[in-house]
C-alpha atoms as a PDB file:
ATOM      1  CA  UNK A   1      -8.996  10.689  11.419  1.00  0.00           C
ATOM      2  CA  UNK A   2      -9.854   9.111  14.883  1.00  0.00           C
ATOM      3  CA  UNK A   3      -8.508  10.282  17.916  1.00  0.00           C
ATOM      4  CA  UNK A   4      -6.486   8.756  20.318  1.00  0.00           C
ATOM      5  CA  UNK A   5      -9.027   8.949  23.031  1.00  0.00           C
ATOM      6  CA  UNK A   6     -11.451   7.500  20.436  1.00  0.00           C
ATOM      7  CA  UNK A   7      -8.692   4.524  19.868  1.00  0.00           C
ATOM      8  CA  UNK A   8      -8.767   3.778  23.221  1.00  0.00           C
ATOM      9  CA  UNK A   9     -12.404   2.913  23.623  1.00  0.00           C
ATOM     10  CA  UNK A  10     -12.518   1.198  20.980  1.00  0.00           C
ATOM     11  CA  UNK A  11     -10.191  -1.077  22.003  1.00  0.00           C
ATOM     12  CA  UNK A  12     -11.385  -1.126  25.463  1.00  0.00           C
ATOM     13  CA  UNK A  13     -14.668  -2.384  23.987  1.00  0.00           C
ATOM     14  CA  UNK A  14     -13.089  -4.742  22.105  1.00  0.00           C
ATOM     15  CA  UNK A  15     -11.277  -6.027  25.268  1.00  0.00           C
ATOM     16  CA  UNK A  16     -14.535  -6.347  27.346  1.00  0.00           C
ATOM     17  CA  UNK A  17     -16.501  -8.214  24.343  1.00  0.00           C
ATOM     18  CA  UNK A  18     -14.293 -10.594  23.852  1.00  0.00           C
ATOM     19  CA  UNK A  19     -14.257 -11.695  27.194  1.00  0.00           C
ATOM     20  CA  UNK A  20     -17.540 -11.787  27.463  1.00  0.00           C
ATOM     21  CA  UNK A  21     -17.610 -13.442  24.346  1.00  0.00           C
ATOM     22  CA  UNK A  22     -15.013 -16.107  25.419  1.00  0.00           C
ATOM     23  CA  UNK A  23     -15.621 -16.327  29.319  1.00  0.00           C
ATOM     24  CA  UNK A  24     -18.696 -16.184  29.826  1.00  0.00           C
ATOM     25  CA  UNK A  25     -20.654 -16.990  33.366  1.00  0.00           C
ATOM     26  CA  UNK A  26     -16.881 -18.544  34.154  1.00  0.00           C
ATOM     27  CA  UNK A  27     -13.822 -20.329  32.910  1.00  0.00           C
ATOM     28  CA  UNK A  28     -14.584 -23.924  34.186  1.00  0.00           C
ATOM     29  CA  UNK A  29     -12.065 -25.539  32.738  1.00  0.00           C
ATOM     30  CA  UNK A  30      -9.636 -23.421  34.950  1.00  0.00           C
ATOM     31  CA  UNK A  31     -11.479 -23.342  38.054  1.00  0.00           C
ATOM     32  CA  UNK A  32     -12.157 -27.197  38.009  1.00  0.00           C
ATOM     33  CA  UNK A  33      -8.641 -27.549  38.781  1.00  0.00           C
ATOM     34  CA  UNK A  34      -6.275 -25.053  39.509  1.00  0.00           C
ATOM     35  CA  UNK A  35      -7.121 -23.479  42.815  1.00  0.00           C
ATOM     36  CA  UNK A  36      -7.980 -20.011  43.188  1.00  0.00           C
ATOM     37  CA  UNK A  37      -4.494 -19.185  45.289  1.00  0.00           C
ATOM     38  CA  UNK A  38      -2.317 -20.869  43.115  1.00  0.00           C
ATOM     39  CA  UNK A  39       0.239 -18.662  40.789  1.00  0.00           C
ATOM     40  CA  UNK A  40       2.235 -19.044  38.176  1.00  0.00           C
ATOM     41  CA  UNK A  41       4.339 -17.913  35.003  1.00  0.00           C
ATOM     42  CA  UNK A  42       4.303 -17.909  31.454  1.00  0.00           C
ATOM     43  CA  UNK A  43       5.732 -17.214  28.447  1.00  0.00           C
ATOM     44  CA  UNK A  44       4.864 -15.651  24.811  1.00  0.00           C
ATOM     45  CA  UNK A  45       6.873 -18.317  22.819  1.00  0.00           C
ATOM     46  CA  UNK A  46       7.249 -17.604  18.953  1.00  0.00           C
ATOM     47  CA  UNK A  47       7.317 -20.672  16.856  1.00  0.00           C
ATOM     48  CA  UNK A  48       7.200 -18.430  13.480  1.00  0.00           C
ATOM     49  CA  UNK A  49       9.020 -15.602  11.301  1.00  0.00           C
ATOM     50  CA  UNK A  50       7.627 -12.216  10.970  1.00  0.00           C
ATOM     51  CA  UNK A  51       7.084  -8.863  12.695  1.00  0.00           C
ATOM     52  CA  UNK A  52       5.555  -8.966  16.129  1.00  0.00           C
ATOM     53  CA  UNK A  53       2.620  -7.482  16.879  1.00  0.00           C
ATOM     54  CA  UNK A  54       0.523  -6.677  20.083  1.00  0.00           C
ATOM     55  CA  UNK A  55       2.765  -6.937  22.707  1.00  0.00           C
ATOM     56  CA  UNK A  56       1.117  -3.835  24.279  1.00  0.00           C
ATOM     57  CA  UNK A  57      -2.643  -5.498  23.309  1.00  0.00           C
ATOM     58  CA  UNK A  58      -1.674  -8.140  25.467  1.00  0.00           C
ATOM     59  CA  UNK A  59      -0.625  -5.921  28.250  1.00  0.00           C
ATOM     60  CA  UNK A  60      -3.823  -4.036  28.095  1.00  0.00           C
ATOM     61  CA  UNK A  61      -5.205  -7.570  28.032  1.00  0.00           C
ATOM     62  CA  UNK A  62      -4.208  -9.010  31.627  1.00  0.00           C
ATOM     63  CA  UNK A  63      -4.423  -5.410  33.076  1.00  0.00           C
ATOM     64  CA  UNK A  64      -8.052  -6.368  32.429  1.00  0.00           C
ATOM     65  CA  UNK A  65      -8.453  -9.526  32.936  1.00  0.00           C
ATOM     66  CA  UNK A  66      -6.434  -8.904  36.630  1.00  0.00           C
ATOM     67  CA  UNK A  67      -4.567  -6.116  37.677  1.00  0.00           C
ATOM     68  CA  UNK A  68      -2.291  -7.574  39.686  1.00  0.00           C
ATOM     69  CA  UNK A  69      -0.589  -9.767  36.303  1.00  0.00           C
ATOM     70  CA  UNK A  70       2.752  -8.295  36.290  1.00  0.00           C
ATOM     71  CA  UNK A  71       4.212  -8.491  32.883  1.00  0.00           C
ATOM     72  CA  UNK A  72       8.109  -8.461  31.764  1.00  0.00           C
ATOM     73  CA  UNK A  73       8.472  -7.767  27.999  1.00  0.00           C
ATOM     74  CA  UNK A  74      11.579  -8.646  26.385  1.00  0.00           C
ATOM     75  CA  UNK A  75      10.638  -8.038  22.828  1.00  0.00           C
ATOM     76  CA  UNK A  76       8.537  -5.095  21.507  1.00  0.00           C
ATOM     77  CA  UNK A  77       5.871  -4.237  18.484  1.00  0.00           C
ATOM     78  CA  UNK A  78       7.705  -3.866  15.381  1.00  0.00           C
ATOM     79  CA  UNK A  79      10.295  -5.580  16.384  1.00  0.00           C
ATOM     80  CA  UNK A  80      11.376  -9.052  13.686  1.00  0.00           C
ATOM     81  CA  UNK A  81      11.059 -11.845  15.477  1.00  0.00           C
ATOM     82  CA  UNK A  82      12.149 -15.816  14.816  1.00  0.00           C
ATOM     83  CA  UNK A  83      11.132 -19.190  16.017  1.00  0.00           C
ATOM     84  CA  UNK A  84      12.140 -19.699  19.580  1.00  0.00           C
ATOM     85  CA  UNK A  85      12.020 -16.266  20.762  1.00  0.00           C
ATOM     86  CA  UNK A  86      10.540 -15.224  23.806  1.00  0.00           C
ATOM     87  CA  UNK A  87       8.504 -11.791  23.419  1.00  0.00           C
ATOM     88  CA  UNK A  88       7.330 -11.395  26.865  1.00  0.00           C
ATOM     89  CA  UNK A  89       6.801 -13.548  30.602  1.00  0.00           C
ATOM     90  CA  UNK A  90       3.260 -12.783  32.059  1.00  0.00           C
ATOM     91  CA  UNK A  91       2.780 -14.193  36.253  1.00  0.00           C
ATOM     92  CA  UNK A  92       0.764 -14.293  38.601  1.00  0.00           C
ATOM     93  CA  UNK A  93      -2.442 -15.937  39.480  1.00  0.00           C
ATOM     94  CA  UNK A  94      -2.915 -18.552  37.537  1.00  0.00           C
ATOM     95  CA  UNK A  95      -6.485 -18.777  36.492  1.00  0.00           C
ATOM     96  CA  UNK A  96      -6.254 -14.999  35.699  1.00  0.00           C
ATOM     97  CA  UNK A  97      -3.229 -16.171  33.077  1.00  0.00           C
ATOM     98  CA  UNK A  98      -5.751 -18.758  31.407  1.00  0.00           C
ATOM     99  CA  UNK A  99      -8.581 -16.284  31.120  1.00  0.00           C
ATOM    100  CA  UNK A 100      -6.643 -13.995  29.103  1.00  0.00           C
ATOM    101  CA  UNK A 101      -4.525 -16.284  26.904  1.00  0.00           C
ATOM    102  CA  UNK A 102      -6.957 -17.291  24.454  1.00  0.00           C
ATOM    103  CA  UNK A 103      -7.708 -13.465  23.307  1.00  0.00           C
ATOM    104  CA  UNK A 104      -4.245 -12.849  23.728  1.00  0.00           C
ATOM    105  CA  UNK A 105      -2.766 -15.167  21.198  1.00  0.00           C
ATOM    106  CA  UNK A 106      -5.860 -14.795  18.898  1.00  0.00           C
ATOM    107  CA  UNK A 107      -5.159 -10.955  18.540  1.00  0.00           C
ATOM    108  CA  UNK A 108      -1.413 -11.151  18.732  1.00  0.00           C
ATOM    109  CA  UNK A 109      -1.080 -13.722  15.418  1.00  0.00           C
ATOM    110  CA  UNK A 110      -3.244 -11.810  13.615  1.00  0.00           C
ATOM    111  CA  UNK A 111      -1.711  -8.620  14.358  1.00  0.00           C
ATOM    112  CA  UNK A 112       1.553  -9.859  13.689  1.00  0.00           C
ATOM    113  CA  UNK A 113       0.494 -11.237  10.096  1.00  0.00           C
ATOM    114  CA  UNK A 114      -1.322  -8.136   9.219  1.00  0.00           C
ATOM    115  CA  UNK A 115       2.142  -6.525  10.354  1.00  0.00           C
ATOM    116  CA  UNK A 116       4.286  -8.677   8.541  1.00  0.00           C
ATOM    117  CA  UNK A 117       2.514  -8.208   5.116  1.00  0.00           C
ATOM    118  CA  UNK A 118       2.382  -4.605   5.553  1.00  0.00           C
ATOM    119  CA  UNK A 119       6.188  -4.605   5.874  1.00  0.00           C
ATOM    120  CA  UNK A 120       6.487  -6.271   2.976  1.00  0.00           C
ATOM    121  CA  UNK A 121       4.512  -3.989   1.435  1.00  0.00           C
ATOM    122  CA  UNK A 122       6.614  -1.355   2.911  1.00  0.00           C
ATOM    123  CA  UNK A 123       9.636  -2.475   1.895  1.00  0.00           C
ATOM    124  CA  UNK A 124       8.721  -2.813  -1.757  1.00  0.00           C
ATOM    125  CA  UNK A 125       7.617   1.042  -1.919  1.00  0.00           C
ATOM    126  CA  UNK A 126      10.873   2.319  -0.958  1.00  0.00           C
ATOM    127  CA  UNK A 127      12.707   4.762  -2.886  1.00  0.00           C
ATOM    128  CA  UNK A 128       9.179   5.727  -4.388  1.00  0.00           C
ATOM    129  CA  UNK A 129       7.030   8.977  -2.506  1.00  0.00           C
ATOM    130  CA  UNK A 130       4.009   6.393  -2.302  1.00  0.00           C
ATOM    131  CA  UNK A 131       2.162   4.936   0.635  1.00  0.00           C
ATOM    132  CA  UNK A 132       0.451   2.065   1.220  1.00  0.00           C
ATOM    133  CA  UNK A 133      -2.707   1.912   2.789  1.00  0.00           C
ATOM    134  CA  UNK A 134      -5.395  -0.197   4.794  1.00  0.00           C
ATOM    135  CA  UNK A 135      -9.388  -0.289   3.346  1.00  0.00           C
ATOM    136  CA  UNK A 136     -12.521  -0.849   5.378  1.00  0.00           C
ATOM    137  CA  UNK A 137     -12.205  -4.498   5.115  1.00  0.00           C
ATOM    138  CA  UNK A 138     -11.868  -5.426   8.049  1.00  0.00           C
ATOM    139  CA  UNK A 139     -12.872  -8.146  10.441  1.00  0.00           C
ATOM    140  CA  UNK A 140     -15.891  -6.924  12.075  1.00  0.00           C
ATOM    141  CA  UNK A 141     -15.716  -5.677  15.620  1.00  0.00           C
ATOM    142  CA  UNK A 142     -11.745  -5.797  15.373  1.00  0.00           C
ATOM    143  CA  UNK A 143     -10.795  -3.533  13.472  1.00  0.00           C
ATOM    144  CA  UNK A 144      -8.883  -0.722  15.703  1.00  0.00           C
ATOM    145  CA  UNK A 145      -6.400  -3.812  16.104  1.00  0.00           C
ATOM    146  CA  UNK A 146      -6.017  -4.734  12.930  1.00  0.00           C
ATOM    147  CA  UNK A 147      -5.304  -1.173  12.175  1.00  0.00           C
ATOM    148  CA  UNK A 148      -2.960  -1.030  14.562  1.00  0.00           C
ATOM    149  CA  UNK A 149      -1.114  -3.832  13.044  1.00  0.00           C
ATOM    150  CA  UNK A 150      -0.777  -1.903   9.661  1.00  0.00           C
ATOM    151  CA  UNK A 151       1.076   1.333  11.665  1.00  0.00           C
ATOM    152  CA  UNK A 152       3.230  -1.430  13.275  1.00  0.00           C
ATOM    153  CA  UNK A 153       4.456  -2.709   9.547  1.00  0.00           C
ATOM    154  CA  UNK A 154       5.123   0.430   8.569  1.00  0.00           C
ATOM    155  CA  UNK A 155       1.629   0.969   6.541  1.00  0.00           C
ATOM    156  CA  UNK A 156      -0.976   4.122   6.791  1.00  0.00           C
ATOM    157  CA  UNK A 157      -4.371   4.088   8.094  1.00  0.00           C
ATOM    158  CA  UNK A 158      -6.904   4.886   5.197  1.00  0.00           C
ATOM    159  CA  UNK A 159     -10.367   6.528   7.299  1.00  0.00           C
ATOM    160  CA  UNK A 160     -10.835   4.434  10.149  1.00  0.00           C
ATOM    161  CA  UNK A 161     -15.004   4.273   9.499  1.00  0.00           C
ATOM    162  CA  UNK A 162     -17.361   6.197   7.748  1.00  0.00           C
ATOM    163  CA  UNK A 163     -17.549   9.021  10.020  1.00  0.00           C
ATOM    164  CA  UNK A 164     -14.086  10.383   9.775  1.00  0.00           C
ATOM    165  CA  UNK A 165     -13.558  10.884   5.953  1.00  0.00           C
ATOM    166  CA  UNK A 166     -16.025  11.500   2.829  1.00  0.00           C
ATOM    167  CA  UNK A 167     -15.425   8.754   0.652  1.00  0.00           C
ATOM    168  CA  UNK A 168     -17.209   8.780  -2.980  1.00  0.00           C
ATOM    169  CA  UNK A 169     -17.437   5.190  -4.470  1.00  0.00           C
ATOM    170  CA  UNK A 170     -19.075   4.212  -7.635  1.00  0.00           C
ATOM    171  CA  UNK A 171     -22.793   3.643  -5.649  1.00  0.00           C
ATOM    172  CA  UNK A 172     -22.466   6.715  -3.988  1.00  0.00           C
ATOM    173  CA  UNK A 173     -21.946   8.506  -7.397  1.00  0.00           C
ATOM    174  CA  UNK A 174     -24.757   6.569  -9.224  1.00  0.00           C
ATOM    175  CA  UNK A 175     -27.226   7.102  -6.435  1.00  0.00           C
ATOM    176  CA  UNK A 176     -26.718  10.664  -6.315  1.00  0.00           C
ATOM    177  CA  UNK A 177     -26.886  11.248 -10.250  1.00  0.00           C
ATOM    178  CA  UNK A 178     -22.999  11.594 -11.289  1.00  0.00           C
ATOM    179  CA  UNK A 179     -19.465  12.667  -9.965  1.00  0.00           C
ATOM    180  CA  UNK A 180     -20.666  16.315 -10.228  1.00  0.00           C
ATOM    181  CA  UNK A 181     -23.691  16.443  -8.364  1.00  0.00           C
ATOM    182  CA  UNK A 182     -22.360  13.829  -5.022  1.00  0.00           C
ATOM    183  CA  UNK A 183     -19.186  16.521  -4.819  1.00  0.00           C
ATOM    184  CA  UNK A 184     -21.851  19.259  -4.646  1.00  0.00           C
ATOM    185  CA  UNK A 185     -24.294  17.741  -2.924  1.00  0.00           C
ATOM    186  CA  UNK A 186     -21.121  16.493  -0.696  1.00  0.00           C
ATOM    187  CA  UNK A 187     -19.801  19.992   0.228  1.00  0.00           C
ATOM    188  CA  UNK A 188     -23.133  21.222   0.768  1.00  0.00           C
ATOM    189  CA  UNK A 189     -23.962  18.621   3.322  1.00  0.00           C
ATOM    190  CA  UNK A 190     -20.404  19.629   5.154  1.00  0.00           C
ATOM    191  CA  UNK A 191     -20.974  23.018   5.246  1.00  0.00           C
ATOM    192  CA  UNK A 192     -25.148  22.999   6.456  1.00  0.00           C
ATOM    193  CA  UNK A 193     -23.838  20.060   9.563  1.00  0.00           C
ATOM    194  CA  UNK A 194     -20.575  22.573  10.044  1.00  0.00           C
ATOM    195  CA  UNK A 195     -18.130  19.309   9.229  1.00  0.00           C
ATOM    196  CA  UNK A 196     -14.248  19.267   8.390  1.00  0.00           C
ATOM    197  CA  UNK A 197     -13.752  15.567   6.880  1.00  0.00           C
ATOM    198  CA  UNK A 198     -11.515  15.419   3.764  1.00  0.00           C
ATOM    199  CA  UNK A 199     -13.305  14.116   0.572  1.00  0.00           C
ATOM    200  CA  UNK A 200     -11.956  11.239  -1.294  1.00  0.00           C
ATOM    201  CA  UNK A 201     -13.720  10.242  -5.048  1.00  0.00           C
ATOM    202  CA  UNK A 202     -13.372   7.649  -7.204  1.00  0.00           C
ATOM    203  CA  UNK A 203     -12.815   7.249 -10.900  1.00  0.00           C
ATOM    204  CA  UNK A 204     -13.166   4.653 -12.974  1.00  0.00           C
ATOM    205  CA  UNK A 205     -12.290   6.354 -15.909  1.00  0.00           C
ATOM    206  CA  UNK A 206      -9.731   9.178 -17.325  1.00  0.00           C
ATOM    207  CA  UNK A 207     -12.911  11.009 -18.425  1.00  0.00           C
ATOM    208  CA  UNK A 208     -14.362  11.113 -14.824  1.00  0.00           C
ATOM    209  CA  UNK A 209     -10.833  11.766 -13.538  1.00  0.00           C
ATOM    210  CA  UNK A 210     -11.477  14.859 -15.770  1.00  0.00           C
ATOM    211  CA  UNK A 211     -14.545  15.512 -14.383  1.00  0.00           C
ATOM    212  CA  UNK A 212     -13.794  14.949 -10.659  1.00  0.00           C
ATOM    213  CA  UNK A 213     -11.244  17.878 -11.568  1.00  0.00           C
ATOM    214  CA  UNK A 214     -14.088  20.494 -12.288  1.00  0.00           C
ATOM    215  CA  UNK A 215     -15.580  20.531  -8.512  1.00  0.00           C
ATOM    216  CA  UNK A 216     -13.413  22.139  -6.203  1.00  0.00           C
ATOM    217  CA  UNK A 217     -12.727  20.424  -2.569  1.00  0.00           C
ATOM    218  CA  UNK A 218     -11.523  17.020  -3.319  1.00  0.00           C
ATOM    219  CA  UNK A 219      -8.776  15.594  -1.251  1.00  0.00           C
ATOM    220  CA  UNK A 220      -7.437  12.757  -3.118  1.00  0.00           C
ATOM    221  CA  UNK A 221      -8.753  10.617  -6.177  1.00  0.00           C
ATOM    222  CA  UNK A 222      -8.914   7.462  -6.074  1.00  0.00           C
ATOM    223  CA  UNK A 223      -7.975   5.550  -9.149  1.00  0.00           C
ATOM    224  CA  UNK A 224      -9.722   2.232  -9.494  1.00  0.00           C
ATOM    225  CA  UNK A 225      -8.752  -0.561 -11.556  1.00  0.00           C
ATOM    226  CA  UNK A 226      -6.801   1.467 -13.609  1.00  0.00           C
ATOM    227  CA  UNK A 227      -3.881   0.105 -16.050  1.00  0.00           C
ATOM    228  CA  UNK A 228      -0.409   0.979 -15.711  1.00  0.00           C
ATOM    229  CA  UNK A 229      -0.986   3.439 -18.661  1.00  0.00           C
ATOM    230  CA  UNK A 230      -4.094   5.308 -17.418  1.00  0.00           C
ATOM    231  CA  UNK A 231      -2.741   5.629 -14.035  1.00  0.00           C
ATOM    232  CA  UNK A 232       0.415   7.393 -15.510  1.00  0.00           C
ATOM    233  CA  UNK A 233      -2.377   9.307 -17.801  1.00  0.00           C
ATOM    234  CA  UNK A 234      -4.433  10.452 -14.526  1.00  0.00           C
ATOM    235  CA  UNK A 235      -1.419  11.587 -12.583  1.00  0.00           C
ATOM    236  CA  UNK A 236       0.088  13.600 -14.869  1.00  0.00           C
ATOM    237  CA  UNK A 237      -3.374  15.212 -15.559  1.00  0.00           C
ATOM    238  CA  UNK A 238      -4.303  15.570 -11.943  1.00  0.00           C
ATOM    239  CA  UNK A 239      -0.853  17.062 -11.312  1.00  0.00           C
ATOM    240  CA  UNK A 240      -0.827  19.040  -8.081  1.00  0.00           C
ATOM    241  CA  UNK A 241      -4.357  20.334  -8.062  1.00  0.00           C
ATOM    242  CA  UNK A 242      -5.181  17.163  -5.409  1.00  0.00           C
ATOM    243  CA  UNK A 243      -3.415  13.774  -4.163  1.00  0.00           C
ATOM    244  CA  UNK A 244      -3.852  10.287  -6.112  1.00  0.00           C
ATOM    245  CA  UNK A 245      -4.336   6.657  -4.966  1.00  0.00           C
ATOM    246  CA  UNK A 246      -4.462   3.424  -6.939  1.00  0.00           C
ATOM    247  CA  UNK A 247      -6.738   0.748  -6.089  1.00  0.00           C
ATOM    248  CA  UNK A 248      -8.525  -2.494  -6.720  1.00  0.00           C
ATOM    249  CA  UNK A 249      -6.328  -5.816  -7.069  1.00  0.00           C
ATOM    250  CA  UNK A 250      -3.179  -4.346  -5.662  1.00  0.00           C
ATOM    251  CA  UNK A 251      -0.809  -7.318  -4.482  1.00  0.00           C
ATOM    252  CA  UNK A 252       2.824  -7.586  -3.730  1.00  0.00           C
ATOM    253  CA  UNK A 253       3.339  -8.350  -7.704  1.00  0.00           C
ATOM    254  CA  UNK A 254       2.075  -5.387  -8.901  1.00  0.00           C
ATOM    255  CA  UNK A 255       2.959  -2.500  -6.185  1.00  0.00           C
ATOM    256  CA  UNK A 256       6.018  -1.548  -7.267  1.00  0.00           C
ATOM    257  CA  UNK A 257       4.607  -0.642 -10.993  1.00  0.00           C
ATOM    258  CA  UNK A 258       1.858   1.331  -9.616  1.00  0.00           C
ATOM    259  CA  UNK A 259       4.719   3.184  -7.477  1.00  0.00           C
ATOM    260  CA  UNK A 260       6.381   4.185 -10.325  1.00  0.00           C
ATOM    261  CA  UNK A 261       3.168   5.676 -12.007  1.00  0.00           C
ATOM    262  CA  UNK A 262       4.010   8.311  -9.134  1.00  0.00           C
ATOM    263  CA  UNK A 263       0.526   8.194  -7.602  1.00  0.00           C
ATOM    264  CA  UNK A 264       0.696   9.603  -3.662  1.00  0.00           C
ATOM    265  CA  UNK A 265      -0.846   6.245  -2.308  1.00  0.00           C
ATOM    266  CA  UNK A 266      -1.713   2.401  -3.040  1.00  0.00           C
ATOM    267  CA  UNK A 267      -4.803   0.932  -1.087  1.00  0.00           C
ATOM    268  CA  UNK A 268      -4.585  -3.195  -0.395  1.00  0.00           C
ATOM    269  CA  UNK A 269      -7.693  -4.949   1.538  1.00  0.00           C
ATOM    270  CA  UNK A 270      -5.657  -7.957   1.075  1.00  0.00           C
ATOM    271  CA  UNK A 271      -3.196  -6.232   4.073  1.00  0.00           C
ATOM    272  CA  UNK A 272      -6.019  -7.379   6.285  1.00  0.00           C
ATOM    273  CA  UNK A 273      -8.399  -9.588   4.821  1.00  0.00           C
ATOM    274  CA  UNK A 274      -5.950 -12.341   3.625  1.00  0.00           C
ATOM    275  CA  UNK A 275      -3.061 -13.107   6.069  1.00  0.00           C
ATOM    276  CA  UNK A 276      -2.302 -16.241   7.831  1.00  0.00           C
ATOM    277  CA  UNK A 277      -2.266 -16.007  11.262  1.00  0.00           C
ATOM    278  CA  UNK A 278       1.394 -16.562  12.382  1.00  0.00           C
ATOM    279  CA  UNK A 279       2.149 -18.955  14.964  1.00  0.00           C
ATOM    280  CA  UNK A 280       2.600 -18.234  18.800  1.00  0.00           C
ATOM    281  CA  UNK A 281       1.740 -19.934  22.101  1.00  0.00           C
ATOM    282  CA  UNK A 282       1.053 -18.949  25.554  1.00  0.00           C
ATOM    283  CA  UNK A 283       3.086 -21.296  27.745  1.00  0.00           C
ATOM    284  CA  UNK A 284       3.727 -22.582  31.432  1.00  0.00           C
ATOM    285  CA  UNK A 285       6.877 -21.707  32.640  1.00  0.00           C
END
């Protein structure tokens, strides 16, 4: 999995980028009128239900934009919040304030949807041994925050890219010339660049289930578009020999059934890729 030090870059490029992206030669809007002395306060007002995320995003956020922002949180990531609440006061120069808000606010209502659905999530699965987890579908050059926002509802990271886990999908296997021959071909490939990255394969089938079981070295299958009944099939055929994980059209409908298949882990793009942001404003105190 990435590291923490890994992490932190990425959201430090993230950080820089979108200012760039957002800023620009200069925030003329600000500097038009607000003079360059002039200070101020402001507040992170919730005007929505949910669980809050990227309080410390935001932090990391005016430490760039201008060190000298001094920030007073009063709520914290994970915690539920309600409309009216105040989740933090942010002061200082004032321009500095308006150059940050916009990414700010952007990252902290998505966060906090992505957070919010993964609690539901979370909250469905308990009782059961499974897990839910994120997928690669994510918005691009974002991701490590919308990531983030899965831990913060209680959710698992799946691989972070494709450089940290082997991951054998149904191109991968058809390219290569079956499930047999991309495990092989898989393992070989780790051992000759002297790689440790766990290997995940997919089945669409109980046959290739079955046949996924002949190569030794797999982490977890992956179990895609499977019915209740071949799910229940495939665990109790994979057993213990590696872990399980049901995917493809996984909502907040169908969870709990998959749960009590007893497969190790459920994988939802929809954490991610179909939230509402929730509602929050930056403002003048």
């Amino acid at each position: 999995m990435i590291s923490e030090k890994q992490l932190a870059e990425e959201i430090r490029i993230l950080i820089e980028n979108a200012i760039r992206e957002d800023v620009g030669e200069g925030d003329h809007s600000s500097l038009a009128c607000i003079p360059e002395y002039a200070v101020g306060k402001a507040k992170l007002l919730v005007k929505d239900m949910g669980i809050l995320a990227g309080v410390e995003f935001a932090k990391q956020v005016f430490n760039h934009v201008d060190p000298s922002l001094e920030v007073e949180t009063l709520m914290k990531d994970g915690d539920t919040m309600t409309h009216g609440d105040i989740a933090f006061y942010v002061s200082g120069s004032s321009q500095s304030i308006l150059k940050a808000e916009r990414l700010v606010l952007n990252a902290m209502q998505r966060m906090s949807a992505i957070a919010t659905k993964t609690q539901k999530f979370s909250r469905l699965l308990e009782g059961f041994k499974t897990q839910i987890l994120d997928t690669r579908k994510t918005t691009p050059g974002f991701r490590a925050l919308e990531k983030q926002a899965v831990k913060i509802g209680g959710g698992e990271n799946h691989r972070f890219a494709l450089y940290d886990m082997i991951m054998l999908k149904d191109n991968h296997i058809d390219f290569a010339g079956g499930i047999s021959k991309a495990i092989q071909k898989t393992l070989k490939y780790l051992e000759h660049k002297n790689l440790d990255l766990k290997i995940v394969v997919e089945a669409r089938s109980i046959s290739e289930v079955q046949e996924i079981l002949k190569s030794e070295g797999v982490y977890r299958i992956l179990l895609d578009n499977f019915s209740y009944e071949d799910t229940r099939e495939a665990v109790n055929i994979i057993g213990s020999k590696c872990l399980t994980e049901s995917s493809g059209g996984i909502t907040l409908e169908n969870a709990k059934n998959y749960a009590e298949c007893g497969v190790d882990y459920i994988s939802s793009g929809a954490l991610i890729h179909s939230v509402h942001n929730l509602d929050l404003s930056l403002k003048a105190v």
